[in-house]
Protein backbone atom coordinates (compact mmCIF):
# COMPACT_ATOMS: atom_id res chain seq x y z
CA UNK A 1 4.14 -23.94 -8.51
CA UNK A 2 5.27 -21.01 -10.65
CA UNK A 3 6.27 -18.04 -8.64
CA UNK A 4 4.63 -14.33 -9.78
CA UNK A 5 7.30 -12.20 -10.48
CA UNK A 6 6.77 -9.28 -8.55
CA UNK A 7 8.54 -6.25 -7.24
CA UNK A 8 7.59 -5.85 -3.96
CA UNK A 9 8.93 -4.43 -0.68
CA UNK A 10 10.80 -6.72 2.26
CA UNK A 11 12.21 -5.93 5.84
CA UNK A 12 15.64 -7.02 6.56
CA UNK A 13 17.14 -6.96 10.05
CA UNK A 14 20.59 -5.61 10.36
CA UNK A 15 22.65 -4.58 13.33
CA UNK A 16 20.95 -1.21 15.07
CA UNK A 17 23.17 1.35 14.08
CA UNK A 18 24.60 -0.17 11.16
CA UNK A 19 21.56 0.57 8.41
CA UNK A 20 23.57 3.18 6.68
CA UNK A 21 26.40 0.83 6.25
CA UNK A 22 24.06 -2.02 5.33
CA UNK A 23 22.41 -0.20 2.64
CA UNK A 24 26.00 1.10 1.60
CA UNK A 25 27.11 -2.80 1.21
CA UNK A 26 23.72 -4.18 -0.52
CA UNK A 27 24.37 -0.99 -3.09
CA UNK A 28 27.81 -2.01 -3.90
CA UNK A 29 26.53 -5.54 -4.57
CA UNK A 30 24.00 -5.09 -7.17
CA UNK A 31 26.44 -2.55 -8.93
CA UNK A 32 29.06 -5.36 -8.93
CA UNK A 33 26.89 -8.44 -9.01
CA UNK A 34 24.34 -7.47 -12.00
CA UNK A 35 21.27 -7.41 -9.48
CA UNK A 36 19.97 -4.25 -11.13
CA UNK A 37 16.92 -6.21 -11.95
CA UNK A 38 15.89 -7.68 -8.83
CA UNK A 39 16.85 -5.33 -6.29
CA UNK A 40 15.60 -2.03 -6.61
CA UNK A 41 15.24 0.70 -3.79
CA UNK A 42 17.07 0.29 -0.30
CA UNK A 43 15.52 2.78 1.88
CA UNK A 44 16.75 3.46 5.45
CA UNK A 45 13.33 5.37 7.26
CA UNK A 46 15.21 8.11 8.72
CA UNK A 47 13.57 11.98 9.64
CA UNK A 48 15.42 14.86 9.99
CA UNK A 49 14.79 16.75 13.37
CA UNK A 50 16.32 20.24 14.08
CA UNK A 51 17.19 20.50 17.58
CA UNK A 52 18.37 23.40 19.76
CA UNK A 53 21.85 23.34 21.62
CA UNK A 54 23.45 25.88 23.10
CA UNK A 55 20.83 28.38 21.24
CA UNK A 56 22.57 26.79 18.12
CA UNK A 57 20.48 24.84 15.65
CA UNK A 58 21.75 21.25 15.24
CA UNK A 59 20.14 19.08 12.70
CA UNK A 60 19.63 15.23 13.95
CA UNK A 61 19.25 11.97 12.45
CA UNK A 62 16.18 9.89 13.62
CA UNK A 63 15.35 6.44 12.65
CA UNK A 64 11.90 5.32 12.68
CA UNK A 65 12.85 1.40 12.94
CA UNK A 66 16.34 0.94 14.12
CA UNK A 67 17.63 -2.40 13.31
CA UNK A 68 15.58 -2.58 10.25
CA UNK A 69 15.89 -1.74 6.29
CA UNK A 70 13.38 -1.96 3.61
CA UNK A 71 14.14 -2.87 0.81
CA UNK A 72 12.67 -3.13 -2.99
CA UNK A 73 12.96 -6.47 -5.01
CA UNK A 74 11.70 -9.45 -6.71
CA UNK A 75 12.38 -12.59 -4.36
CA UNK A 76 14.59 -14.65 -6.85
CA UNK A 77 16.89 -17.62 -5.03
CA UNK A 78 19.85 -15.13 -6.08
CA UNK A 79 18.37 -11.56 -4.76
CA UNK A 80 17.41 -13.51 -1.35
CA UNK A 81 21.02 -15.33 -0.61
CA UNK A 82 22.71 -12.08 -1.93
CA UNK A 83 20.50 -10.02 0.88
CA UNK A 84 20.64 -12.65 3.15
CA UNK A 85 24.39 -12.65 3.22
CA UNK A 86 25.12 -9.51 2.72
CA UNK A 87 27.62 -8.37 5.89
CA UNK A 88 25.60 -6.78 8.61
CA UNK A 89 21.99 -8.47 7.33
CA UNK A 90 21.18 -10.47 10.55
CA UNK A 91 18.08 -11.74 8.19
CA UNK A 92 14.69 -10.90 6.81
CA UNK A 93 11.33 -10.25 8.88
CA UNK A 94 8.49 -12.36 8.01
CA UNK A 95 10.88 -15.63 7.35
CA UNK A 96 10.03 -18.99 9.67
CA UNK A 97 13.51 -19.82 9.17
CA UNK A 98 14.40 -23.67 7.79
CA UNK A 99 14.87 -21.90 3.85
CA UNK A 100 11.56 -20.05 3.84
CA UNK A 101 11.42 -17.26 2.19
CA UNK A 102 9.91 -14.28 3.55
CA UNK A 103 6.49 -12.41 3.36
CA UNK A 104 6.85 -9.18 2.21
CA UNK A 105 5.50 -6.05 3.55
CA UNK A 106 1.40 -4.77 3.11
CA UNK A 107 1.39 -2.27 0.06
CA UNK A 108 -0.73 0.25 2.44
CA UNK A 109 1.90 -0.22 5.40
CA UNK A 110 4.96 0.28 2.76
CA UNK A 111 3.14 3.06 1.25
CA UNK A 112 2.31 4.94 4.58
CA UNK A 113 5.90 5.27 5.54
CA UNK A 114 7.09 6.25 2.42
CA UNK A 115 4.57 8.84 1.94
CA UNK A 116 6.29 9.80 5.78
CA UNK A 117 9.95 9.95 4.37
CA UNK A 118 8.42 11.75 1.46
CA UNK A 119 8.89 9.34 -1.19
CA UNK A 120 5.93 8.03 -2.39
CA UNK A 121 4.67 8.68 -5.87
CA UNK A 122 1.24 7.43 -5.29
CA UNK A 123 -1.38 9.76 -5.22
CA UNK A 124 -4.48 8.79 -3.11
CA UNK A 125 -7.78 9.97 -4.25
CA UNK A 126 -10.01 11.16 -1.58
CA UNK A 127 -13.75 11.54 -1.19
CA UNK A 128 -14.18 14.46 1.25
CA UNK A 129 -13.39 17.85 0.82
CA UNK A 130 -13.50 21.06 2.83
CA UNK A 131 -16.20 21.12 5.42
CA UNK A 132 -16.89 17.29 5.96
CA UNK A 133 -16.46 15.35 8.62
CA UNK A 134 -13.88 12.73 8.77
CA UNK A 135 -12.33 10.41 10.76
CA UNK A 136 -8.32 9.59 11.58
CA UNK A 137 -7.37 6.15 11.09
CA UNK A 138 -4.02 5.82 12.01
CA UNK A 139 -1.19 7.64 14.61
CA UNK A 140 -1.87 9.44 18.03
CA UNK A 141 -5.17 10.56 17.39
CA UNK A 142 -6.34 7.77 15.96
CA UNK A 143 -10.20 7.38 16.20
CA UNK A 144 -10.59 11.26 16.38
CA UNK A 145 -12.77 13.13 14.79
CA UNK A 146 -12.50 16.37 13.01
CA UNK A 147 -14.16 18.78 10.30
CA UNK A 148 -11.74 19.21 7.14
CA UNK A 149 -10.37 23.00 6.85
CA UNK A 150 -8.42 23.09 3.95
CA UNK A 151 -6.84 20.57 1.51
CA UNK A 152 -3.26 20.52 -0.12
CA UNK A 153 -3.11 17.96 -2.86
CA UNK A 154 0.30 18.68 -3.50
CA UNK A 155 1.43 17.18 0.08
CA UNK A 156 -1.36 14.86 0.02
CA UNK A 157 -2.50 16.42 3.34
CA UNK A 158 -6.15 17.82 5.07
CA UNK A 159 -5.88 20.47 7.68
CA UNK A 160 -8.66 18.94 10.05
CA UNK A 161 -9.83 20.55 13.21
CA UNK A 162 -10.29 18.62 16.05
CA UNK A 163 -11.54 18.82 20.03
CA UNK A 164 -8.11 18.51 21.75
CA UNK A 165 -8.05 19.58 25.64
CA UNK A 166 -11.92 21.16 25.08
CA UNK A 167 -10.66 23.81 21.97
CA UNK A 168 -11.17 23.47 18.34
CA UNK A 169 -7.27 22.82 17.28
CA UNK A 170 -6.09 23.01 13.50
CA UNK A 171 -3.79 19.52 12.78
CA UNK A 172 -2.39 18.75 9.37
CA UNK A 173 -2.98 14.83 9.07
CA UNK A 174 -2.93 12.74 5.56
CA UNK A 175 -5.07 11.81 3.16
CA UNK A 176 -4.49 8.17 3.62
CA UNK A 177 -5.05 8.13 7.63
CA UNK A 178 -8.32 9.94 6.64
CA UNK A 179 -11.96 8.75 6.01
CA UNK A 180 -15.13 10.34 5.53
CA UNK A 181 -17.89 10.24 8.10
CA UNK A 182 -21.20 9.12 6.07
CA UNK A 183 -23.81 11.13 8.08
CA UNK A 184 -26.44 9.06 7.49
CA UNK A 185 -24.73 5.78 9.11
CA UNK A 186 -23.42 8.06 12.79
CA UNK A 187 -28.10 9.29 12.74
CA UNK A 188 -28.63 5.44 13.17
């Protein structure tokens, strides 16, 4: 069975706390083992949050899946052992264990929280624009409905009112948690 050859995106497990680190050691071992080829991006999902102390602002570190890194690569024998023992990788998500290699993460799933960290490339085409209905797929309101306001293509986000609490409330949601409403299908 020949395997595709395909860059795609995995989750390995590491010690919570220790990501940074992680990514620090898996960096230093494609430099210094040739892996340039097979392991490509090593992304730690972390958000910057500005916090007030003391009536000072203090900027702090969140991460969105502590314990966890994702990482970019073709699934060769060597790229997998290298990960696998690289120190501080407890494993990969998605493996049964027993030498199987693991699944690797959805394309939309991988895209979503890139698009979060702000570093996704892909574009998604839409097909509703100001003044259409749509509805949100994905986060906390999830299943809400909303009229589109405004559009920014540039952020690849739709200002949509919503109902929240019985008033008409502006959020700014993206395009990919986003669908149009066909009119014709909620008059049935």
């Amino acid at each position: 069975m020949a395997q595709e050859i395909k860059k795609e995106w995995y989750v390995v497990n590491t010690y919570a706390g220790h990501e940074n680190r992680v990514k620090e050691n898996l960096q230093r071992r494609v430099e210094t083992m040739g892996l340039q080829d097979y392991l490509f991006r090593i992304v730690v999902a972390e958000e910057k949050e500005i916090e007030y102390k003391n009536g000072k602002e203090v900027e702090k570190t969140n991460n969105l899946f502590s314990g966890y890194l994702f990482v970019e690569m073709i699934m060769t024998d060597e790229a997998w052992y290298i990960v696998r023992n690289t120190p501080g990788v407890t494993g990969f998500i998605g493996s049964s264990g027993g030498g199987a290699k693991p699944f690797p993460v959805a394309e939309e799933e991988m895209e979503s929280i890139l698009r979060r960290l702000g570093m996704s490339e892909r574009k998604v085409q839409v097909d509703f624009e100001v003044g259409d209905r749509v509805r949100v797929l994905n986060g906390a309101f999830a299943n809400v409905e909303g009229t589109v306001e405004a559009l920014d293509d540039e952020n690849q986000t739709a200002t949509v009112l919503t109902i929240l609490f019985g008033r008409e409330t502006p959020t700014d949601l993206s395009y990919a948690d986003l669908e149009k409403i066909d009119l014709l299908e909620e008059s049935k």
